[in-house]
C-alpha atoms as a PDB file:
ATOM      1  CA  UNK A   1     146.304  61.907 -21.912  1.00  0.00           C
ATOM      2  CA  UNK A   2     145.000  58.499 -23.134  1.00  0.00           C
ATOM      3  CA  UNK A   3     142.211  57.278 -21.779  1.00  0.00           C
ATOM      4  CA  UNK A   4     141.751  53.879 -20.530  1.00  0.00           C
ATOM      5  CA  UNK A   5     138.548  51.832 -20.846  1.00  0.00           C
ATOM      6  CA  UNK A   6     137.317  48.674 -19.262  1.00  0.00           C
ATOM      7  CA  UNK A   7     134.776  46.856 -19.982  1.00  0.00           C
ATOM      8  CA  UNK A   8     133.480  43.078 -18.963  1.00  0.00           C
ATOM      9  CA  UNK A   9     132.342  43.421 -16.250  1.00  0.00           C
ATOM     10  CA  UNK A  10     129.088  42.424 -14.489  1.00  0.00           C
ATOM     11  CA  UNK A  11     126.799  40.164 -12.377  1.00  0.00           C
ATOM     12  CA  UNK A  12     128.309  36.918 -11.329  1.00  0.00           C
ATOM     13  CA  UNK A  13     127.428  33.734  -9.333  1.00  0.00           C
ATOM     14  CA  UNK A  14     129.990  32.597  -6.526  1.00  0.00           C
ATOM     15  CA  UNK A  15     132.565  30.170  -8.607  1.00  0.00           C
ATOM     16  CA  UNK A  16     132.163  31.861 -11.774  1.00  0.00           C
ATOM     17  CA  UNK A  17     134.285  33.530 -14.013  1.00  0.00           C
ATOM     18  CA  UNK A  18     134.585  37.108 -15.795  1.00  0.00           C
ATOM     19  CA  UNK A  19     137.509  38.649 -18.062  1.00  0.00           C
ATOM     20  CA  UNK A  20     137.584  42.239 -18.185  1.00  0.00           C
ATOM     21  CA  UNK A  21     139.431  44.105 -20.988  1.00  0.00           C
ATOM     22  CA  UNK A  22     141.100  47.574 -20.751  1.00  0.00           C
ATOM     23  CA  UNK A  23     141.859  48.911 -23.974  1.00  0.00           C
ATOM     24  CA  UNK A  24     143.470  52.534 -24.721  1.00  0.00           C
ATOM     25  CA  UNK A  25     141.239  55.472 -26.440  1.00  0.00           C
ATOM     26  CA  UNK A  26     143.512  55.920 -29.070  1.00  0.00           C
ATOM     27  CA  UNK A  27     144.569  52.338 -29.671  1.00  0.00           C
ATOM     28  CA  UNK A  28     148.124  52.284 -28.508  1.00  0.00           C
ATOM     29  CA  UNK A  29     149.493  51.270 -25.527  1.00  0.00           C
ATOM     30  CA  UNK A  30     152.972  52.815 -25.009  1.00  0.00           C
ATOM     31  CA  UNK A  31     153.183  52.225 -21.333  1.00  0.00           C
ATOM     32  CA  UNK A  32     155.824  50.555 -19.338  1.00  0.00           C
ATOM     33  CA  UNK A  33     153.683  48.326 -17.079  1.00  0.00           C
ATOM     34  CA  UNK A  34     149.605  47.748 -17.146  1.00  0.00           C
ATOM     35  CA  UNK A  35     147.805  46.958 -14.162  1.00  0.00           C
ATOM     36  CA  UNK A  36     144.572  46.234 -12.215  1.00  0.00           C
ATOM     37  CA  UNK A  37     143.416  47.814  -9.201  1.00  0.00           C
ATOM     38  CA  UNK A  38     139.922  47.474  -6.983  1.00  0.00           C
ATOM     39  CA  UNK A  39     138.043  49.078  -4.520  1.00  0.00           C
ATOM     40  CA  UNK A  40     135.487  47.617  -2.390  1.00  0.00           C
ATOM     41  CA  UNK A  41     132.960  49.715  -0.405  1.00  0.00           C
ATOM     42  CA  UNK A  42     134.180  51.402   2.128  1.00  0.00           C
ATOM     43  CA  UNK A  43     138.021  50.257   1.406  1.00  0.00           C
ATOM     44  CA  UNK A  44     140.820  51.462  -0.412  1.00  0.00           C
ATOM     45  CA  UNK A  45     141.761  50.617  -3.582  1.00  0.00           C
ATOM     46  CA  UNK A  46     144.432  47.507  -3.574  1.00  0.00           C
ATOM     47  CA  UNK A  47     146.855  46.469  -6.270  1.00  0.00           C
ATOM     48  CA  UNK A  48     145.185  42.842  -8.179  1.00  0.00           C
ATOM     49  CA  UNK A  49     147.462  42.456 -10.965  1.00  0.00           C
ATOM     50  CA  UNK A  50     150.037  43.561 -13.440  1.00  0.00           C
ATOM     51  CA  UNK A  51     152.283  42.943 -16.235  1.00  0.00           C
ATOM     52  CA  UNK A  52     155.260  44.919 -17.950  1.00  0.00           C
ATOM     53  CA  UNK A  53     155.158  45.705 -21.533  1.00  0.00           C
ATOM     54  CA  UNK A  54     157.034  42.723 -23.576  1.00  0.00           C
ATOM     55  CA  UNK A  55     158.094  40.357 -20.298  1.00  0.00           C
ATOM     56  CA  UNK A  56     154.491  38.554 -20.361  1.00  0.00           C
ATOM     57  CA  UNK A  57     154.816  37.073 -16.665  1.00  0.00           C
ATOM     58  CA  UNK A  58     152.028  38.872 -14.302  1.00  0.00           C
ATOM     59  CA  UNK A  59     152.390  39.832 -11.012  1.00  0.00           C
ATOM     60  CA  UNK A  60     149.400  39.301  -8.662  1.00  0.00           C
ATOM     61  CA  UNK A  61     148.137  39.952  -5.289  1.00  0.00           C
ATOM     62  CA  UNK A  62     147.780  36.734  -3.341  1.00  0.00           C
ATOM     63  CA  UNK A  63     144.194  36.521  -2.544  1.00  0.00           C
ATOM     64  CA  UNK A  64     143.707  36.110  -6.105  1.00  0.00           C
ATOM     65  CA  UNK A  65     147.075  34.326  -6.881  1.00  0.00           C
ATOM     66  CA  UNK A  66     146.143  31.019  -9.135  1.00  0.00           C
ATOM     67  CA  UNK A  67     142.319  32.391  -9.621  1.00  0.00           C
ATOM     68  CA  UNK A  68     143.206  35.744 -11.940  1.00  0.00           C
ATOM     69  CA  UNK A  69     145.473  36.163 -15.099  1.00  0.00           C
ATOM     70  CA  UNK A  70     146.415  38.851 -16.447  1.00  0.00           C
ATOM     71  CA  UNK A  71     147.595  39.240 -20.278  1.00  0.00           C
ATOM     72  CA  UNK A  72     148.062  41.836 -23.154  1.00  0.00           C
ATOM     73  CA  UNK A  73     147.688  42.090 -26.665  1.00  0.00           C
ATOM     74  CA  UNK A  74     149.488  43.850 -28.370  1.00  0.00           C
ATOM     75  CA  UNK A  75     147.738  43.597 -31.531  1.00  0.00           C
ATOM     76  CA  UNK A  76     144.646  44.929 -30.019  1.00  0.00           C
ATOM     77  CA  UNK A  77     146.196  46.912 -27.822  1.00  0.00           C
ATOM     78  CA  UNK A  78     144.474  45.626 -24.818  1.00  0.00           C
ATOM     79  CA  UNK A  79     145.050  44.070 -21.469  1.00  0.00           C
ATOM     80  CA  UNK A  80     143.140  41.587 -20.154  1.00  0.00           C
ATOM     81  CA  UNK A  81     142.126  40.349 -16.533  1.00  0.00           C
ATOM     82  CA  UNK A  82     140.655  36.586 -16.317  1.00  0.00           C
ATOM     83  CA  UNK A  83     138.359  35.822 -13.519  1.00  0.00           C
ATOM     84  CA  UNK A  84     138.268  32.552 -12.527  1.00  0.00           C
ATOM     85  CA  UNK A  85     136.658  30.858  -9.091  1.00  0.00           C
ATOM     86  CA  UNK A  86     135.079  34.366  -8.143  1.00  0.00           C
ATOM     87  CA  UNK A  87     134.114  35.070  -4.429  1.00  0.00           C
ATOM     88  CA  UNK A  88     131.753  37.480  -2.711  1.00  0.00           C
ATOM     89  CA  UNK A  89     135.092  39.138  -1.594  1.00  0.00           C
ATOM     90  CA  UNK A  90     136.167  39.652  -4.728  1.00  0.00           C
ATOM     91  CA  UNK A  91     132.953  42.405  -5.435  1.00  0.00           C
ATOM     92  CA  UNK A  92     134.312  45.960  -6.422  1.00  0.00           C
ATOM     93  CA  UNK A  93     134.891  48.410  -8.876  1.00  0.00           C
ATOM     94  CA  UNK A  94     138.219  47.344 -11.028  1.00  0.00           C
ATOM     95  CA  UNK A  95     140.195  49.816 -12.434  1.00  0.00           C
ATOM     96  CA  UNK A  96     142.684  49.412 -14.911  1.00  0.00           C
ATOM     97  CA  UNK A  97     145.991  51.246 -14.662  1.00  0.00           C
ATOM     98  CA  UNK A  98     149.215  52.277 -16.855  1.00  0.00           C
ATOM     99  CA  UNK A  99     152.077  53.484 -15.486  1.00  0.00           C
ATOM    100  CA  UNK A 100     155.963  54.198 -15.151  1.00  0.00           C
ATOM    101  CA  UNK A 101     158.433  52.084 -13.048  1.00  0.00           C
ATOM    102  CA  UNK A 102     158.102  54.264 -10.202  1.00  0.00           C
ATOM    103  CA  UNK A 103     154.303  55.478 -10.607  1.00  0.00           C
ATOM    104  CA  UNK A 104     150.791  54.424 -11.471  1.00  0.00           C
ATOM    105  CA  UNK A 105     149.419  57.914 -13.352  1.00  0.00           C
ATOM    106  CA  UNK A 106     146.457  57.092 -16.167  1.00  0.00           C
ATOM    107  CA  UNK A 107     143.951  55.029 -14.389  1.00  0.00           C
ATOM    108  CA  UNK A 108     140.395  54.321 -16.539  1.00  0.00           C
ATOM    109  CA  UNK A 109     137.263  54.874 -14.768  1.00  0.00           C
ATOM    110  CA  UNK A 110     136.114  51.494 -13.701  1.00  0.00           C
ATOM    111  CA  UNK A 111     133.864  48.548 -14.487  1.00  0.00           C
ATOM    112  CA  UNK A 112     131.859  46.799 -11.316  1.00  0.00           C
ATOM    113  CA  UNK A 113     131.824  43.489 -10.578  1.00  0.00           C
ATOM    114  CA  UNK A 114     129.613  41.690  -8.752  1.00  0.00           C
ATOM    115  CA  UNK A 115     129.811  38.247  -7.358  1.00  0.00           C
ATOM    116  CA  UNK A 116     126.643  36.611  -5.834  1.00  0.00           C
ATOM    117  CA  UNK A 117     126.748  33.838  -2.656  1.00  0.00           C
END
């Protein structure tokens, strides 16, 4: 299976930004949709973002509807996640995700971010 990694992310004052990047261990992504997931300590993980291969509009969760975009290259084979107007709430480990129509099933193995008050 391909493996997904992210990268970008990090330490971050409250009302900063961050873009993560997810790109594909053998430099293709073939999937029908990309996503972004996080989990917070001592939560579940909860559906951020995603996009479907070739329609370019994302779909987001609404506490971070307006703040996050998500995009993909295809030349680089890489998805992206801007972070813009961080919050302490938005602290966890994002995952990146690929998946079919019906199912999320390759999932990389996390980058933390941190956002400071």
């Amino acid at each position: 299976q391909v493996q997904l990694v992210e990268s970008g992310g990090g330490l971050v004052q409250d009302g900063g930004s961050l873009r993560l990047s997810c790109a594909a261990s053998d430099g293709t992504f073939s999937s029908y949709r990309m996503g972004w997931f996080r989990q917070a300590p001592g939560k579940d993980r909860e559906f951020v973002a995603a996009i479907i291969r070739g329609y370019g509009a994302g779909m987001y969760d609404p506490s971070v509807q307006g703040r996050f975009f998500i995009s993909g290259d295809n030349a680089e084979n890489t998805v992206y996640l801007q972070m813009n107007s961080l919050k302490p709430e938005d602290t966890a480990v994002y995952y990146c995700a690929t998946g079919t129509p019906s199912a999320w099933n390759n999932w990389g193995r996390g980058t933390q971010v941190t956002v400071s008050s």
